[in-house]
N, C-alpha and C. Protein backbone atom coordinates (compact mmCIF):
# COMPACT_ATOMS: atom_id res chain seq x y z
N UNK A 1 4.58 8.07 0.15
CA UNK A 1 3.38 8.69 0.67
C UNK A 1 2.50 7.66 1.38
N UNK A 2 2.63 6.51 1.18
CA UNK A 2 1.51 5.40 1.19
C UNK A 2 2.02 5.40 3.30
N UNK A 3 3.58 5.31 3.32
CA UNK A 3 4.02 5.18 4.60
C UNK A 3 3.42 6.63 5.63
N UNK A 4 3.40 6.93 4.52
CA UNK A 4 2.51 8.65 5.55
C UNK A 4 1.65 8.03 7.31
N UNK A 5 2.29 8.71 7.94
CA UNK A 5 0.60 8.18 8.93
C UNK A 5 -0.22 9.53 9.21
N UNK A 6 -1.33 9.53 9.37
CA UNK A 6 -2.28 10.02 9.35
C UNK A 6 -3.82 9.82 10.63
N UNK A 7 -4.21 10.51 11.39
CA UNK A 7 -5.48 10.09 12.04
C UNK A 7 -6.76 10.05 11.83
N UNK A 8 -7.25 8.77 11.86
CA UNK A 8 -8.93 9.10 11.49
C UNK A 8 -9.77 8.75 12.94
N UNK A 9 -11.04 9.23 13.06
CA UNK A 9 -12.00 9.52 13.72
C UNK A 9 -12.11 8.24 14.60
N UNK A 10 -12.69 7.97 15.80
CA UNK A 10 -12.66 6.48 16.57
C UNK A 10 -14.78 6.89 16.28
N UNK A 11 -15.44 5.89 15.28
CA UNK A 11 -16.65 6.20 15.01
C UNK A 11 -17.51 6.19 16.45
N UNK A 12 -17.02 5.52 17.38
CA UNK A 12 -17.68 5.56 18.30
C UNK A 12 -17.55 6.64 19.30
N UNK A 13 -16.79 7.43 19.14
CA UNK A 13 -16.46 8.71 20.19
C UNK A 13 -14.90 8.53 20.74
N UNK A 14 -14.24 7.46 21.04
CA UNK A 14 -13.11 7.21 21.36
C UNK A 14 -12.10 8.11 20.90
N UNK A 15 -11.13 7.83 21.35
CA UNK A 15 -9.42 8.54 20.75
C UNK A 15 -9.53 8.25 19.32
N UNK A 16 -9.28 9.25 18.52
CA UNK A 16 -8.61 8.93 16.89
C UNK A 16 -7.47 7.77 17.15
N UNK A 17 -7.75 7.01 15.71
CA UNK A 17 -6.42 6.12 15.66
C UNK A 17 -5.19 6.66 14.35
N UNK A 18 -4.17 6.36 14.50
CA UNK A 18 -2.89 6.14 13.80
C UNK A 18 -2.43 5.43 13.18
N UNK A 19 -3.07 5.93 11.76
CA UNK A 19 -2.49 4.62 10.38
C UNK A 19 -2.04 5.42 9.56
N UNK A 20 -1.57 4.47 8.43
CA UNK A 20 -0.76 5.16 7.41
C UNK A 20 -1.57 5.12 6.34
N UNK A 21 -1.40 5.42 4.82
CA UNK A 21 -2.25 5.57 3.81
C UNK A 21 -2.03 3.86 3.11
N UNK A 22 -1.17 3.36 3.47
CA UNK A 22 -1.10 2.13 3.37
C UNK A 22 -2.24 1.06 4.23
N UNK A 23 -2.10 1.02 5.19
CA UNK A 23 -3.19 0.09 5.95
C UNK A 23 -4.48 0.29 5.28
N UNK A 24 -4.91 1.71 5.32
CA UNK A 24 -6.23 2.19 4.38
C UNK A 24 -6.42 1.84 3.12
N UNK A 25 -5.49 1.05 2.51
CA UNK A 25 -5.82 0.81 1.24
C UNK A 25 -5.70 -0.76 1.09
N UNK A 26 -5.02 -1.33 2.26
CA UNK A 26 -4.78 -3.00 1.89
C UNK A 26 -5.48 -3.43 3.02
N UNK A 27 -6.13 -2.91 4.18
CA UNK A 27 -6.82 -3.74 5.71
C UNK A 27 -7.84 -3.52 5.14
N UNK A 28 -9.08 -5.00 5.40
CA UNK A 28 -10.35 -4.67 4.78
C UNK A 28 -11.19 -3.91 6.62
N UNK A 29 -10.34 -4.03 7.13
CA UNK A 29 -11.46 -3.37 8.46
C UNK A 29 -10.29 -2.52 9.53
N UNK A 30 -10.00 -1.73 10.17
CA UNK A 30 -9.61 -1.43 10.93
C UNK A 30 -10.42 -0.49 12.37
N UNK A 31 -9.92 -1.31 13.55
CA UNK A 31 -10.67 -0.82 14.72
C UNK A 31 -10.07 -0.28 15.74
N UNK A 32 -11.16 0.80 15.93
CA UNK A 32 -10.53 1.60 17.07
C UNK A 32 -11.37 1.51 18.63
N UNK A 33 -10.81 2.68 19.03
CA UNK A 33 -11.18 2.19 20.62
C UNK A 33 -12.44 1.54 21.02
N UNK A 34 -13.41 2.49 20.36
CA UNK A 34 -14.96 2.09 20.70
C UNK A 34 -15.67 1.87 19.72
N UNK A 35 -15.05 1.39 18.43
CA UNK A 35 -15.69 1.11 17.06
C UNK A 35 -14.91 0.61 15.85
N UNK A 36 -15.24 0.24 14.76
CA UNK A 36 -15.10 -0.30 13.98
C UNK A 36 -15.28 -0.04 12.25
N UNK A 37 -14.54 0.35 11.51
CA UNK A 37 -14.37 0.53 9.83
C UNK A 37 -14.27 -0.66 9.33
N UNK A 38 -15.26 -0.83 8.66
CA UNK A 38 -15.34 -2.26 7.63
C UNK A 38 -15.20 -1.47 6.26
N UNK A 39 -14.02 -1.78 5.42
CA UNK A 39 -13.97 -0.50 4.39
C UNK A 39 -13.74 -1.82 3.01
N UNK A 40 -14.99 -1.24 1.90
CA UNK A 40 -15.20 -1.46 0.64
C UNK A 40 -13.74 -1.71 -0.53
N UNK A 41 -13.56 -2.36 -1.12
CA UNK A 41 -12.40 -2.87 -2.16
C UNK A 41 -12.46 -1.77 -2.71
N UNK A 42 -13.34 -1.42 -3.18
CA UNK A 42 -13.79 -0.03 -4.66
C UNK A 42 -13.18 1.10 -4.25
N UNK A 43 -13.12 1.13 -2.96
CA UNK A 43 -13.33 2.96 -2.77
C UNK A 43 -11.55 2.56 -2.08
N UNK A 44 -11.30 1.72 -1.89
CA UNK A 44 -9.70 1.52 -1.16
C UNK A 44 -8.86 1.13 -2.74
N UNK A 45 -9.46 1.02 -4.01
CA UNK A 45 -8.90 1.26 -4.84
C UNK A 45 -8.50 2.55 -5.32
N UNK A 46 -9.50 3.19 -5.33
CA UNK A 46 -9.35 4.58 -5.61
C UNK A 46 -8.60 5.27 -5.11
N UNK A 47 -8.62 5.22 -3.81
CA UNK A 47 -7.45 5.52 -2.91
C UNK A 47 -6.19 5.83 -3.17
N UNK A 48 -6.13 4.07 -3.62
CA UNK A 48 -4.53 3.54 -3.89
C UNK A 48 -4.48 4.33 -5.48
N UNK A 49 -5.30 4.38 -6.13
CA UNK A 49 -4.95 4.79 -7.34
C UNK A 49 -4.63 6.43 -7.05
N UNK A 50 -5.28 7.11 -6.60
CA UNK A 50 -5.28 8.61 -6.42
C UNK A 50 -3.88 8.86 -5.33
N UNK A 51 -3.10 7.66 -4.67
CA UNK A 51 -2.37 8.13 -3.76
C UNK A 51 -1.33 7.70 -5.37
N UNK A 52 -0.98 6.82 -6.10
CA UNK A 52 0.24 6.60 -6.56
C UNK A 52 0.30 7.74 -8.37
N UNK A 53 -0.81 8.21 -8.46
CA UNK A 53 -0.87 9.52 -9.08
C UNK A 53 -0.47 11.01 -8.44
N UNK A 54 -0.76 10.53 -7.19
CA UNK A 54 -0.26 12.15 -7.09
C UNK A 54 1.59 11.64 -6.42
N UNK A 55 2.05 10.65 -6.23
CA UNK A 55 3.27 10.24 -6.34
C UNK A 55 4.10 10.31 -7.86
N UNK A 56 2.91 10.04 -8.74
CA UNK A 56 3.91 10.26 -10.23
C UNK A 56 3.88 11.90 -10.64
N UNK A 57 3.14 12.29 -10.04
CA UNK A 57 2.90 14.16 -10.69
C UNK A 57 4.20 14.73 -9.91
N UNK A 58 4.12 14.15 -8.26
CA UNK A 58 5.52 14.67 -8.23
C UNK A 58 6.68 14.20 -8.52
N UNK A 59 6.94 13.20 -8.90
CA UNK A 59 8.38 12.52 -9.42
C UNK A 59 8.18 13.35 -10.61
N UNK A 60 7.33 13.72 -11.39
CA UNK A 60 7.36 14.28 -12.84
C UNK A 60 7.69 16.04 -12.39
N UNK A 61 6.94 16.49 -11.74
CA UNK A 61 7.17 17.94 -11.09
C UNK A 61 8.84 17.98 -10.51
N UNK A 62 8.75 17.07 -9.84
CA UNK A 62 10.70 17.24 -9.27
C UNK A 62 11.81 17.09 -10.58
N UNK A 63 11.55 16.24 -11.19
CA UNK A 63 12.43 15.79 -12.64
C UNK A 63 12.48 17.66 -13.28
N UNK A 64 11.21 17.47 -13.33
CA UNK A 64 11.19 19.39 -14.51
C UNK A 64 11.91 20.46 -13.85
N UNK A 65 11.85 20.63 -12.31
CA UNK A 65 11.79 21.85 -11.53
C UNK A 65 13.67 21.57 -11.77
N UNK A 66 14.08 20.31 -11.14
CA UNK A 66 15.45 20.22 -11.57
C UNK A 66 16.12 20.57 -12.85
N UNK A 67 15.28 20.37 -13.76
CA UNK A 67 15.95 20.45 -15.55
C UNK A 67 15.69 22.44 -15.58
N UNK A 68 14.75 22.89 -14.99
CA UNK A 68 14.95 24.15 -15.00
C UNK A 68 15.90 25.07 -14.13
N UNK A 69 16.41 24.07 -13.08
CA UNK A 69 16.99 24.45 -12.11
C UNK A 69 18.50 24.90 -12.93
N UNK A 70 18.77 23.71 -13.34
CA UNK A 70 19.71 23.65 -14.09
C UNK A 70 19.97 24.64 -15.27
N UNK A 71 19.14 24.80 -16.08
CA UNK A 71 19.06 25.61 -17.35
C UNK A 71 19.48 27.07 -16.76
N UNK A 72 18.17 27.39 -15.30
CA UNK A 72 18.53 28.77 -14.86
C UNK A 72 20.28 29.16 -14.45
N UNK A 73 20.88 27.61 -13.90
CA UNK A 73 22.19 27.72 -13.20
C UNK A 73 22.97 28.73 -14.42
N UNK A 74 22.93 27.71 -16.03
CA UNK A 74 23.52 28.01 -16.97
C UNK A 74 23.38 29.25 -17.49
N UNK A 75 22.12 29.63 -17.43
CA UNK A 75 21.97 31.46 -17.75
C UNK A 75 22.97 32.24 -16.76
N UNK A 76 22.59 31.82 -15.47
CA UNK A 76 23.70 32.63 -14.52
C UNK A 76 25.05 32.69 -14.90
N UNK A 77 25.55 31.74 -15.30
CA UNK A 77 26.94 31.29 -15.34
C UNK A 77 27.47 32.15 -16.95
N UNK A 78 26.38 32.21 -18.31
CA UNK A 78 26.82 32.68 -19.44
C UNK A 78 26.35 34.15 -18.59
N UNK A 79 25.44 35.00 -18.15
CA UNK A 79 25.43 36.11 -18.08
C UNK A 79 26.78 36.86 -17.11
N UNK A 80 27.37 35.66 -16.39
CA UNK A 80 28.44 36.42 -15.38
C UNK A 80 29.84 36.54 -16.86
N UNK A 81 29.82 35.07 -17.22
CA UNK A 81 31.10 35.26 -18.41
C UNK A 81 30.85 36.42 -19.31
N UNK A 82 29.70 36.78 -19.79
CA UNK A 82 29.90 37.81 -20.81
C UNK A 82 29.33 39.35 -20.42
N UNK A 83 29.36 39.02 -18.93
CA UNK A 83 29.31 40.75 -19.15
C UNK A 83 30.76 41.33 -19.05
N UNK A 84 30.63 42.26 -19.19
CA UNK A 84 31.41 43.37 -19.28
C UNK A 84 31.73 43.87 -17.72
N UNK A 85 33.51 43.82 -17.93
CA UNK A 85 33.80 43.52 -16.21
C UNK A 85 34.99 45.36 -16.05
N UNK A 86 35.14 45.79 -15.06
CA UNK A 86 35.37 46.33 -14.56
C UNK A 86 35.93 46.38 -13.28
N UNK A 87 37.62 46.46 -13.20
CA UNK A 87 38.04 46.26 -12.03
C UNK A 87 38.84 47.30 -11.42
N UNK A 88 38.22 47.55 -10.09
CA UNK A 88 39.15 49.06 -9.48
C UNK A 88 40.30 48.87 -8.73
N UNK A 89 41.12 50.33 -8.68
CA UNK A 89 42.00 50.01 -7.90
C UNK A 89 42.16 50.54 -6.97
């Protein structure tokens, strides 16, 4: 996610620029056409913390959705073996 790119505002009126969620959390300034972001440690922590949480919710969300994926496969598979079959001619 961190490689994500993303556009933010040029403060001075200019073209938006093109960064990733990475630069935003490790560049202490990044500048665009007609202006300039001088950005705070604190709040580029938070960032980084709130970007690699919602990276573990989904590694934890994908792990489960698979283990149910699976479980559902196995219901399919015992409900086809034991029903009751019928074949025409």
């Amino acid at each position: 996610m961190k490689n994500e790119k993303i556009q933010i505002p040029c403060p001075g009126g200019g073209r938006p620029e093109n960064i990733t969620y990475r630069e935003l959390c490790t560049k202490s300034n990044i500048k665009t056409q007609k202006g300039e972001y001088k950005f705070k440690s604190t709040y580029q922590n938070k960032l980084s913390r709130s970007i690699d949480d919602i990276e573990r919710f989904q590694k934890e969300h994908e792990n489960k959705t698979k283990k149910l994926i699976e479980s559902m496969q196995t219901c399919v598979q015992d409900l086809l073996k034991n029903a009751d079959i019928t074949i025409k001619k």
